[in-house]
C-alpha atoms as a PDB file:
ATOM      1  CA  UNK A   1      95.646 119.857  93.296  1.00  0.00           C
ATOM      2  CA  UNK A   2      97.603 117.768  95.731  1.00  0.00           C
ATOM      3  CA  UNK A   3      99.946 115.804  93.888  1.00  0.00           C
ATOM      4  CA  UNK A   4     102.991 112.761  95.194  1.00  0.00           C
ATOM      5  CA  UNK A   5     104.047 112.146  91.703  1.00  0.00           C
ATOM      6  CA  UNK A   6     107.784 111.250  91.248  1.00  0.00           C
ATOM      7  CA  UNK A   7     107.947 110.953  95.006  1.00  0.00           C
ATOM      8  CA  UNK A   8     108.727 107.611  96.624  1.00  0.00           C
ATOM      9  CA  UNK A   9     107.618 107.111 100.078  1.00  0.00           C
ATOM     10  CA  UNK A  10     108.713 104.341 102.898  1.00  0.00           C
ATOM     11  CA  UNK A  11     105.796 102.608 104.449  1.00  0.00           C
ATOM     12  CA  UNK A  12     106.438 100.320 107.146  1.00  0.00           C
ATOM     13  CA  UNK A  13     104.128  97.946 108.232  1.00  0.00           C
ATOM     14  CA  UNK A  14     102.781  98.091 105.249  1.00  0.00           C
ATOM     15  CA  UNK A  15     100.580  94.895 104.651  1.00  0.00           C
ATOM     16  CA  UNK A  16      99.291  95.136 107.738  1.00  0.00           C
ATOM     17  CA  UNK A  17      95.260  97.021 107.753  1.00  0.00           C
ATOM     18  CA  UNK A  18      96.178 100.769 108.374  1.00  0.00           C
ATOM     19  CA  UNK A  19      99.543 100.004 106.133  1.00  0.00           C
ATOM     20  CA  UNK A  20      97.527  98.960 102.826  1.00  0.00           C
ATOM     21  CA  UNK A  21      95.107 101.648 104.055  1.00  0.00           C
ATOM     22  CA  UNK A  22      97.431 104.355 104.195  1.00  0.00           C
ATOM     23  CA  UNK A  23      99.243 102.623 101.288  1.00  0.00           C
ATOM     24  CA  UNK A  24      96.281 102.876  99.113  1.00  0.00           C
ATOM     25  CA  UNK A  25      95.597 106.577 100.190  1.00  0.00           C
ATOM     26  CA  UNK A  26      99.703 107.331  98.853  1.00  0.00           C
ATOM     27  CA  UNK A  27      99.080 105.775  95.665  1.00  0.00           C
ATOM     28  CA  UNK A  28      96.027 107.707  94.660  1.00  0.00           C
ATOM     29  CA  UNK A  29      97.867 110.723  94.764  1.00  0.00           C
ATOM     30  CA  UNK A  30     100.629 109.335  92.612  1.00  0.00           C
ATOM     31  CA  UNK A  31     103.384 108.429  95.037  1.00  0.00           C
ATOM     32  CA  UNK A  32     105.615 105.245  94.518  1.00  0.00           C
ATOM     33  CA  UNK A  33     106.004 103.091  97.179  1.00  0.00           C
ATOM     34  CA  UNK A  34     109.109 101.311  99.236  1.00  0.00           C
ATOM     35  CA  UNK A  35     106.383  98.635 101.020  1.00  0.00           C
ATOM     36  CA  UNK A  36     108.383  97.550 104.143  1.00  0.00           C
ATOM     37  CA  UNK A  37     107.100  94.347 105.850  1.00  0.00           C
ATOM     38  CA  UNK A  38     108.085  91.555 107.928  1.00  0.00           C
ATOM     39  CA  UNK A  39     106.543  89.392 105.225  1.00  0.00           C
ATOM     40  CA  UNK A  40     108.524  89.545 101.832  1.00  0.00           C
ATOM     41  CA  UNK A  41     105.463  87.524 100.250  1.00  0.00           C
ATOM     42  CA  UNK A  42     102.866  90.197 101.613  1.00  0.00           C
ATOM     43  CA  UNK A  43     104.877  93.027 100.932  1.00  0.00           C
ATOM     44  CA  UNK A  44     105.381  91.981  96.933  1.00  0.00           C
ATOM     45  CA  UNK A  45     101.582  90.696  96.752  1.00  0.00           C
ATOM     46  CA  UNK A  46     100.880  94.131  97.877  1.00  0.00           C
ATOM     47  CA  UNK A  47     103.123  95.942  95.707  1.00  0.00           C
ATOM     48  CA  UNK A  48     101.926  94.055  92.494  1.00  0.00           C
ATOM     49  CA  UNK A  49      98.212  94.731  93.207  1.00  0.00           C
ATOM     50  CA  UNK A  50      99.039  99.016  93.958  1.00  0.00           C
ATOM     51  CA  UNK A  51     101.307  99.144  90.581  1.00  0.00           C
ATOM     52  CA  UNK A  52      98.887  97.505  88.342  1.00  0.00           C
ATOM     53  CA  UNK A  53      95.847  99.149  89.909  1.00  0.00           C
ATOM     54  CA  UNK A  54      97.140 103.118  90.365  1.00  0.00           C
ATOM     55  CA  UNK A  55     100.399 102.825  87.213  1.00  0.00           C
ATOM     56  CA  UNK A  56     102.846 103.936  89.620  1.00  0.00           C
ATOM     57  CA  UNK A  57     106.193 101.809  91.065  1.00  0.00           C
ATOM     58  CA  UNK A  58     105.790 100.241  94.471  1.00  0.00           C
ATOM     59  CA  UNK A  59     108.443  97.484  95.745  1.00  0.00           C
ATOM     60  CA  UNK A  60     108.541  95.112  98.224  1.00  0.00           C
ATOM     61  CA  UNK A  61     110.923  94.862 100.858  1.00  0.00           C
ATOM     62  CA  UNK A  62     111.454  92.572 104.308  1.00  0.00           C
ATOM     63  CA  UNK A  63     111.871  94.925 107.294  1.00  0.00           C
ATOM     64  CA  UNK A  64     111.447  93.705 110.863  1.00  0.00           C
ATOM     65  CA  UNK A  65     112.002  97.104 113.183  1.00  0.00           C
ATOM     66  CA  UNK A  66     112.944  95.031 116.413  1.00  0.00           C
ATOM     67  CA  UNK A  67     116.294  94.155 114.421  1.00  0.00           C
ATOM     68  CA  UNK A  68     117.739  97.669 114.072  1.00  0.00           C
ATOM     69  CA  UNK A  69     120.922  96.298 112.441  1.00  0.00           C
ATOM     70  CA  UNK A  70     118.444  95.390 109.254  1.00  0.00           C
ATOM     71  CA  UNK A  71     117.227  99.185 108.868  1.00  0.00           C
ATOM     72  CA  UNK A  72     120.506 100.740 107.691  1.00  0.00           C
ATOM     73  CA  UNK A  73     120.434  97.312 104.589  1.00  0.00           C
ATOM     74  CA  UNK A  74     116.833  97.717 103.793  1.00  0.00           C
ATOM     75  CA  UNK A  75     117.053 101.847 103.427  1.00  0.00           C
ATOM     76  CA  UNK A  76     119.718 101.132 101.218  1.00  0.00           C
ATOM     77  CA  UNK A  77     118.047  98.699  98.718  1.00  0.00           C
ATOM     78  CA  UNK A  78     115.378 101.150  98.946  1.00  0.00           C
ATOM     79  CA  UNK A  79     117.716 104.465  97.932  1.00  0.00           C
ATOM     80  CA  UNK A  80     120.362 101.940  95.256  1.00  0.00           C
ATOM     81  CA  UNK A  81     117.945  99.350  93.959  1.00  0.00           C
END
């Protein structure tokens, strides 16, 4: 069987409809999530409701990809929390 256990995945755009989509398909299989939006609030809210639902560790992080300075910041909250 397919498994994403122990395996954290980034997800930008994440509270946006094919984010919590795709978001909701990568928790099912046991992947933890690093939920990248340009809403901290709608990235957490997210990341509460997919840990409590599926038992596996999602966090929420502010990401806005048309600042490329903020990538290099947020990848490394992500990687040294």
């Amino acid at each position: 069987m397919f498994s994403l256990k122990n395996k954290t995945i980034i997800i930008t755009g994440a509270s946006g409809h094919l984010g919590k989509e795709i978001s909701k398909g990568l928790v099912k299989f046991g992947a933890n999530l690093a939920i990248c939006s340009t809403s901290k609030k709608k990235a957490d809210n997210l990341s509460t409701r997919l840990s409590k639902a599926y038992n596996v560790k999602c966090n929420g992080y502010k990401l806005n990809l048309n600042d490329i300075s903020n990538i290099p910041k947020t990848i490394n909250k992500i990687i040294n929390p």
